[in-house]
C-alpha atoms as a PDB file:
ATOM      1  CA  UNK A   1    -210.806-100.333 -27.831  1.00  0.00           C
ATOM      2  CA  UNK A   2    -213.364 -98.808 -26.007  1.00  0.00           C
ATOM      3  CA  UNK A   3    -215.381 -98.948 -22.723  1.00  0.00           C
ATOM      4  CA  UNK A   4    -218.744 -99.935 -24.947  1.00  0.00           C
ATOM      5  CA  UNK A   5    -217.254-102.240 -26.759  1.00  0.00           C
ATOM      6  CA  UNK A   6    -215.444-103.810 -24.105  1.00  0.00           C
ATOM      7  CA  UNK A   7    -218.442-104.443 -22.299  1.00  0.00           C
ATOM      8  CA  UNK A   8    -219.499-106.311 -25.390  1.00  0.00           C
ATOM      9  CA  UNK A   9    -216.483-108.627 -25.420  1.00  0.00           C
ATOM     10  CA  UNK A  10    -216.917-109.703 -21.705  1.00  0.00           C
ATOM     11  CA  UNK A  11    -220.635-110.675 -22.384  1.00  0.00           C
ATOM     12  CA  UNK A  12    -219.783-112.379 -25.307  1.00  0.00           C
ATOM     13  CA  UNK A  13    -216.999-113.743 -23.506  1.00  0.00           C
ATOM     14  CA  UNK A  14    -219.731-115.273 -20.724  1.00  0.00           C
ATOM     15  CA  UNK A  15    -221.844-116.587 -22.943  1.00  0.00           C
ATOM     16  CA  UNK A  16    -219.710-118.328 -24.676  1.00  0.00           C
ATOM     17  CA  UNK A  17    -216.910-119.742 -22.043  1.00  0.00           C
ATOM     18  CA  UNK A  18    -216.835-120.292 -17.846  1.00  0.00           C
ATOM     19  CA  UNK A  19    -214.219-118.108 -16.449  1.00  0.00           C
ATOM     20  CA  UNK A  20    -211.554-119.594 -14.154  1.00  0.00           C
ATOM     21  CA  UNK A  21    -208.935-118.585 -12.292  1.00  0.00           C
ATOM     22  CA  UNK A  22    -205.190-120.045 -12.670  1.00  0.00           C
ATOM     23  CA  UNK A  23    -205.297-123.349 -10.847  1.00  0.00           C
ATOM     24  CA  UNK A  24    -208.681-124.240 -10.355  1.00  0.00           C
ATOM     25  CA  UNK A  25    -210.544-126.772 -10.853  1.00  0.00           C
ATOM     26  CA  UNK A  26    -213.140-127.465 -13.473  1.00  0.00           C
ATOM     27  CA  UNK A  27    -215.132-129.554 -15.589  1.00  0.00           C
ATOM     28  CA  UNK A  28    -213.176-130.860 -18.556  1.00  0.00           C
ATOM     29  CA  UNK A  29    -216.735-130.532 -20.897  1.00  0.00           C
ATOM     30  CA  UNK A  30    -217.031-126.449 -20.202  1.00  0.00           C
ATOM     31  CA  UNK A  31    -215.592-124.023 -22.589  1.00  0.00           C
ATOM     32  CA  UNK A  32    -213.191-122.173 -20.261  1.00  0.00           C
ATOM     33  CA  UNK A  33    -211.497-119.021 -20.694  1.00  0.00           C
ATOM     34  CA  UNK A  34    -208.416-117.700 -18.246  1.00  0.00           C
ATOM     35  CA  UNK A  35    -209.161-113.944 -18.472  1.00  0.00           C
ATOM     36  CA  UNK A  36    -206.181-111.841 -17.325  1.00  0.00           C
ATOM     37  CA  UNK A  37    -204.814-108.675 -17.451  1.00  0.00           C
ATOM     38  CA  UNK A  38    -201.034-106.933 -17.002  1.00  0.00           C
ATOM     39  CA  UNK A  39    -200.989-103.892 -15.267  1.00  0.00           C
ATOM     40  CA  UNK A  40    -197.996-102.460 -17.107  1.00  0.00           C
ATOM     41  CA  UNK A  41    -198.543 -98.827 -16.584  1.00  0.00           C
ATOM     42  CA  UNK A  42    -201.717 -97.616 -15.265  1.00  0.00           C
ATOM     43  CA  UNK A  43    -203.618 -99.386 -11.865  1.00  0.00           C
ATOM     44  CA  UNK A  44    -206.270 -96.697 -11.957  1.00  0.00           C
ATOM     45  CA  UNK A  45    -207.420 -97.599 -15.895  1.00  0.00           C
ATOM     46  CA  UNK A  46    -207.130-101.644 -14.522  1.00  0.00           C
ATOM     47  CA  UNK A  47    -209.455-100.719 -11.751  1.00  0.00           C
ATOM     48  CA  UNK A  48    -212.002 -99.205 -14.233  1.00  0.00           C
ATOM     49  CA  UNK A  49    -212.128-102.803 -15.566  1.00  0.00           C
ATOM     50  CA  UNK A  50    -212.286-104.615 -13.103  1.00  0.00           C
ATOM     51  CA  UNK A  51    -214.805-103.075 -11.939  1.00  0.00           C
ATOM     52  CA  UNK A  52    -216.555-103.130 -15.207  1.00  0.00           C
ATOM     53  CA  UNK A  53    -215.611-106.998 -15.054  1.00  0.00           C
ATOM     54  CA  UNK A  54    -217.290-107.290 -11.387  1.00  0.00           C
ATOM     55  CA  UNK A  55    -219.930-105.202 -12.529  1.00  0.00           C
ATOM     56  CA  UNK A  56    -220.884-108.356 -15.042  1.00  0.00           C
ATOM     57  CA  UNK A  57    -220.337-111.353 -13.131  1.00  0.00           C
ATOM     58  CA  UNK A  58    -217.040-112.104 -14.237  1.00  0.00           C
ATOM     59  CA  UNK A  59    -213.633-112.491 -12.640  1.00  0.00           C
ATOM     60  CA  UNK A  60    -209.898-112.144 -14.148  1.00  0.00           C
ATOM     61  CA  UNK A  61    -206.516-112.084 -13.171  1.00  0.00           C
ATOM     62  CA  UNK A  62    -204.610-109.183 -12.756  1.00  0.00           C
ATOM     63  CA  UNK A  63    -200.347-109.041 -12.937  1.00  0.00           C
ATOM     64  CA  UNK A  64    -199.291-106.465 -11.153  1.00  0.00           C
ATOM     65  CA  UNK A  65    -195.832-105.315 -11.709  1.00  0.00           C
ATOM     66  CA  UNK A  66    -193.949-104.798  -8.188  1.00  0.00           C
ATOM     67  CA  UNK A  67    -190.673-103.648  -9.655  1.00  0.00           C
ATOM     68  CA  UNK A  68    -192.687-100.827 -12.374  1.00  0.00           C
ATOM     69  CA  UNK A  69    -191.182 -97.758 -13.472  1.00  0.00           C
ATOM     70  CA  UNK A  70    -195.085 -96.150 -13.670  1.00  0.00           C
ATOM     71  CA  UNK A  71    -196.447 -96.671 -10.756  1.00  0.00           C
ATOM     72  CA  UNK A  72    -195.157 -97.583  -6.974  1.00  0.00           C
ATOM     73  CA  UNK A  73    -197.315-100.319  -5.057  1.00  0.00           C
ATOM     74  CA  UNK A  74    -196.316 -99.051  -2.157  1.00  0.00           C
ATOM     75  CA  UNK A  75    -197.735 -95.391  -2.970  1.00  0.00           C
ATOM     76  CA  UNK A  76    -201.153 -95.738  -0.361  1.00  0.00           C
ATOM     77  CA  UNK A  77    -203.459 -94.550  -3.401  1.00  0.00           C
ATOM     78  CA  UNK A  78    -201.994 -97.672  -5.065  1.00  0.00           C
ATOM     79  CA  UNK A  79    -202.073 -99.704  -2.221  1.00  0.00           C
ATOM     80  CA  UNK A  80    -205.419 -99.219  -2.265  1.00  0.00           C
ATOM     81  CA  UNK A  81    -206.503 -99.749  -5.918  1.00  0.00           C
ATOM     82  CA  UNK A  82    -204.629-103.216  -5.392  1.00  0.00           C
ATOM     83  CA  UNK A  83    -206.601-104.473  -2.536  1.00  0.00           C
ATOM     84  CA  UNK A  84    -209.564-103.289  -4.229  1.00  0.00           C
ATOM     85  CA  UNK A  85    -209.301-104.893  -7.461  1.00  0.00           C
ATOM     86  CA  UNK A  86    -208.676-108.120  -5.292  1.00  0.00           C
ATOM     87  CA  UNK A  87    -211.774-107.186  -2.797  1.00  0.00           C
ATOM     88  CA  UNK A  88    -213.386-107.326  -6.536  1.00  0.00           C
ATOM     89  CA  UNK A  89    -213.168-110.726  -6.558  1.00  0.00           C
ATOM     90  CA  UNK A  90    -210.514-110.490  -8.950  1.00  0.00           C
ATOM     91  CA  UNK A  91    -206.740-112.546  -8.715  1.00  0.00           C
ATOM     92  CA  UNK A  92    -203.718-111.225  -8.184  1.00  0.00           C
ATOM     93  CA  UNK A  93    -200.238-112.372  -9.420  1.00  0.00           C
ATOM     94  CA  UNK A  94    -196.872-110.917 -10.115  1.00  0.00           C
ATOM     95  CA  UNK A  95    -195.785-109.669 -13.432  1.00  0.00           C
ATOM     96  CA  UNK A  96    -191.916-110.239 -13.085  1.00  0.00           C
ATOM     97  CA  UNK A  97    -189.378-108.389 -15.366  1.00  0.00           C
ATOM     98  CA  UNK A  98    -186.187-110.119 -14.787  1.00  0.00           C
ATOM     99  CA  UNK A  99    -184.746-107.075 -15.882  1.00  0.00           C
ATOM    100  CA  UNK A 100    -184.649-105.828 -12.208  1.00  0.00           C
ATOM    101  CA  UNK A 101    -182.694-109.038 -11.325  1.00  0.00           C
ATOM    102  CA  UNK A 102    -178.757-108.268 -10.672  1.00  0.00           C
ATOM    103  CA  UNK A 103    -178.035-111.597 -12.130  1.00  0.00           C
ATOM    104  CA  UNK A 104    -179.876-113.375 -14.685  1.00  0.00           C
ATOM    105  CA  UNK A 105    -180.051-116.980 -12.802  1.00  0.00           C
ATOM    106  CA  UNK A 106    -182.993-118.968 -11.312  1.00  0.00           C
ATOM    107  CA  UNK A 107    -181.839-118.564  -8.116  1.00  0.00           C
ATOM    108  CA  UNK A 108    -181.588-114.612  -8.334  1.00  0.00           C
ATOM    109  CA  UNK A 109    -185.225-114.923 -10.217  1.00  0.00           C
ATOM    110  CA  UNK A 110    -186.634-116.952  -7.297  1.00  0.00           C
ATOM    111  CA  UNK A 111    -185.561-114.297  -4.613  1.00  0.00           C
ATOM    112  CA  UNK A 112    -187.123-111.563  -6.777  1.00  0.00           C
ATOM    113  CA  UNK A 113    -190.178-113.987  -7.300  1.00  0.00           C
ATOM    114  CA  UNK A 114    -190.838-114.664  -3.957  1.00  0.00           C
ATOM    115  CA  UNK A 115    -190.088-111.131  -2.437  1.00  0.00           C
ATOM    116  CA  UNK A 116    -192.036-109.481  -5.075  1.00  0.00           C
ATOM    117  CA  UNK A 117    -195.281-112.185  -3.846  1.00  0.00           C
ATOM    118  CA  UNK A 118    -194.972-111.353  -0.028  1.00  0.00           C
ATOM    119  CA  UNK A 119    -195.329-107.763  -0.930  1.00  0.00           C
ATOM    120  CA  UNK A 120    -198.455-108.449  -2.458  1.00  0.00           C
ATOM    121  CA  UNK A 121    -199.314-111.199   0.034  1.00  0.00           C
ATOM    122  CA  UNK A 122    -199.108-108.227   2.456  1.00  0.00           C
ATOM    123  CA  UNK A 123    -201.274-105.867   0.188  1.00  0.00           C
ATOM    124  CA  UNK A 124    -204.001-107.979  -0.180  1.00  0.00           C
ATOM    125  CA  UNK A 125    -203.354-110.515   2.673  1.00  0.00           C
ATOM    126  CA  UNK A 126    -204.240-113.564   1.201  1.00  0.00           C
ATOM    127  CA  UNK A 127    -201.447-115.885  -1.095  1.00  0.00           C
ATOM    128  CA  UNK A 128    -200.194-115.224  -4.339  1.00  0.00           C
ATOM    129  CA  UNK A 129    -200.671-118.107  -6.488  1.00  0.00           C
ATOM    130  CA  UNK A 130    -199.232-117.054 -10.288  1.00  0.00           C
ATOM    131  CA  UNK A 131    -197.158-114.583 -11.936  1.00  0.00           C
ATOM    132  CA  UNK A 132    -196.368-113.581 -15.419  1.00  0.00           C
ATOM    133  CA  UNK A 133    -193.325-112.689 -17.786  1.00  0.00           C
ATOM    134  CA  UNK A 134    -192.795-109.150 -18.688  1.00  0.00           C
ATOM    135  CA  UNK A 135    -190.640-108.899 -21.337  1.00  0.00           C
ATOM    136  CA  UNK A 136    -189.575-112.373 -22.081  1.00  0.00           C
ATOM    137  CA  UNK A 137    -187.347-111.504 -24.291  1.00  0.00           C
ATOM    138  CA  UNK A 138    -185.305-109.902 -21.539  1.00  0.00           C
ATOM    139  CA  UNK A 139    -184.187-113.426 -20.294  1.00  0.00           C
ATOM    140  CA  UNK A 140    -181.320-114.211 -21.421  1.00  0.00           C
ATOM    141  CA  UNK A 141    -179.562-117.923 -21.462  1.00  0.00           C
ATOM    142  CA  UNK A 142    -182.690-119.025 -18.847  1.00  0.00           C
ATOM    143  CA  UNK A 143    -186.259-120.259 -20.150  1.00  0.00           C
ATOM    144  CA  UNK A 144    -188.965-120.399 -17.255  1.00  0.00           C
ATOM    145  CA  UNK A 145    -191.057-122.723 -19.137  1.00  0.00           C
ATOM    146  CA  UNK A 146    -192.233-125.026 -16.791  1.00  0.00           C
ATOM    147  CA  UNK A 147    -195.652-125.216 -14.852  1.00  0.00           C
ATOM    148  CA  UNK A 148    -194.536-124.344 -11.740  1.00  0.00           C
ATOM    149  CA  UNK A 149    -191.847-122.655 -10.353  1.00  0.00           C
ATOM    150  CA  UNK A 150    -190.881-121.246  -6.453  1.00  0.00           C
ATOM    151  CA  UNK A 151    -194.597-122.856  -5.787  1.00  0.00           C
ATOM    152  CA  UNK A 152    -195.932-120.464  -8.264  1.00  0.00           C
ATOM    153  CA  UNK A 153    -197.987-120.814 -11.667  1.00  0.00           C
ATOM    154  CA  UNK A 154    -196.117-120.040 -14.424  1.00  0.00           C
ATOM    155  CA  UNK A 155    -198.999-118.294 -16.467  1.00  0.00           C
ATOM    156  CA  UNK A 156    -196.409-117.709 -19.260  1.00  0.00           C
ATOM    157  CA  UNK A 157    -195.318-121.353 -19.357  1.00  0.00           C
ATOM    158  CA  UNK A 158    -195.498-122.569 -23.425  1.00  0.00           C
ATOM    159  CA  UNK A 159    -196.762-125.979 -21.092  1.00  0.00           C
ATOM    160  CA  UNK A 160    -199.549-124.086 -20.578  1.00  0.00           C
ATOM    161  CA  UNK A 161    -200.532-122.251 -23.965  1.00  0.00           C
ATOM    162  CA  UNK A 162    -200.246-126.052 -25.488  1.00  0.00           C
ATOM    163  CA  UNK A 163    -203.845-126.644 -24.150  1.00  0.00           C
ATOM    164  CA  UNK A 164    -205.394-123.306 -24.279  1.00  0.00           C
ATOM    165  CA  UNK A 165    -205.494-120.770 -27.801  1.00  0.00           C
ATOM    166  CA  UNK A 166    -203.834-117.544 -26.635  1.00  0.00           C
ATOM    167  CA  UNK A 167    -204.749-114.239 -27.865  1.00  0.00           C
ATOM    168  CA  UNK A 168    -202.743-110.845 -26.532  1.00  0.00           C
ATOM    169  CA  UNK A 169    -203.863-107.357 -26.885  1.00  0.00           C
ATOM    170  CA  UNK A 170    -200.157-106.230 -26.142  1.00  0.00           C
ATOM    171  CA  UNK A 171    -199.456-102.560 -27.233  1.00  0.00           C
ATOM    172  CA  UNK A 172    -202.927-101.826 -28.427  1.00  0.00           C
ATOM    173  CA  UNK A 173    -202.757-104.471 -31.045  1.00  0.00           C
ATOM    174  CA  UNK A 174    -204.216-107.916 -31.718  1.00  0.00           C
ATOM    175  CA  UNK A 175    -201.437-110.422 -31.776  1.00  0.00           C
ATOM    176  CA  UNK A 176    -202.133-113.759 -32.851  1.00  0.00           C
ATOM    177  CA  UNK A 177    -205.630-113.401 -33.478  1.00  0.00           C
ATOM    178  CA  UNK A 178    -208.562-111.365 -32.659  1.00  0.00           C
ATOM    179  CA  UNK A 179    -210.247-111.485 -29.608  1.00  0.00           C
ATOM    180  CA  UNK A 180    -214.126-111.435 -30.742  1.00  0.00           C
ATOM    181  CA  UNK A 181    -213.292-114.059 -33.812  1.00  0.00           C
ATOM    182  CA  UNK A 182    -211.802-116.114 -31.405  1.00  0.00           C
ATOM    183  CA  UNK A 183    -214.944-116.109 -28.824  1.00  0.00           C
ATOM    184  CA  UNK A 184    -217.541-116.784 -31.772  1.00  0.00           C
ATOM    185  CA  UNK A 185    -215.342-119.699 -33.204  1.00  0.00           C
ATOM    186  CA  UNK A 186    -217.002-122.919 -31.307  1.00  0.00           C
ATOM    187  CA  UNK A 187    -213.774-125.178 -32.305  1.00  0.00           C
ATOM    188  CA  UNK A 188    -212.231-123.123 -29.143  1.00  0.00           C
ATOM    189  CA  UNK A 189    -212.913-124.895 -25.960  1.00  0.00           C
ATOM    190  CA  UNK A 190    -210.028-123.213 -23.748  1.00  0.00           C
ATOM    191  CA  UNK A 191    -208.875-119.628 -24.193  1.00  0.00           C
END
């Protein structure tokens, strides 16, 4: 994974599929791709792409982890690199770790959810619309697999990978499939 290279991907990426954000509307005939990204430890390496991603026309969404144990949101350099990425013309949503939560209960996750959004709200002011799972595996007893939840997208919601091939660089490896066979294979009409 390199700079170069990923430059490469994102063309082919655009020539190949419209990019869309999480809830929008499109045509049912275009190739679409939901292009996002979770900021797990570094917001200075996920500015340098998205502003390599502005830089080529293209926008993606970007989970930013309130609760992180690497970086603070709240820290003004951070602050900053936040509102920038969204001044980018990039989303923003929340990537939750339930591990934070006292209790492991949809109600406890909902207060986390929605405190963890009007922190962000207030960093980029404008509405958070979708968050993420970190870590599902840390939720225990409870599956958020529905759509929608708290009046958020569920971007992790198995409801959602049913219509659209998903493809994770998680770690630094290719899960599932790779990510350049996947963009030259015309069968795929939402990634």
């Amino acid at each position: 994974f390199s700079s170069n290279n990923y430059s490469k991907i994102i063309k082919l990426a655009s020539k190949n599929f419209k990019f869309i954000k999480f809830g929008e509307n499109y045509d049912v005939n275009d190739k679409i791709v939901l292009w996002r990204h979770d900021i797990d430890f570094s917001p200075q390496r996920a500015l340098v792409m998205a502003k390599q991603e502005a830089d080529l026309g293209i926008s993606a969404t970007y989970f930013v982890q309130v609760g992180s144990m690497y970086y603070n949101v709240l820290e003004p350099e951070i602050t900053e690199i936040i509102r920038e990425i969204y001044l980018l013309g990039h989303e923003l949503g929340i990537h939750f770790d339930a591990s934070v939560c006292k209790e492991n209960t949809l109600s406890s996750f909902e207060q986390r959810i929605k405190f963890e959004a009007k922190i962000l709200n207030q960093i980029i002011e404008d509405d958070i619309n979708v968050f993420s799972i970190h870590n599902p595996t840390t939720l225990q007893d409870i599956n958020l697999d529905e759509l929608k939840y708290f009046g958020l997208i569920n971007a992790s919601s198995p409801k959602l990978l049913e219509n659209f091939k998903y493809c994770s660089d998680s770690n630094g490896y290719w899960r599932f499939d790779i990510l350049e066979d996947l963009l030259l294979d015309n069968k795929i009409e939402k990634l």
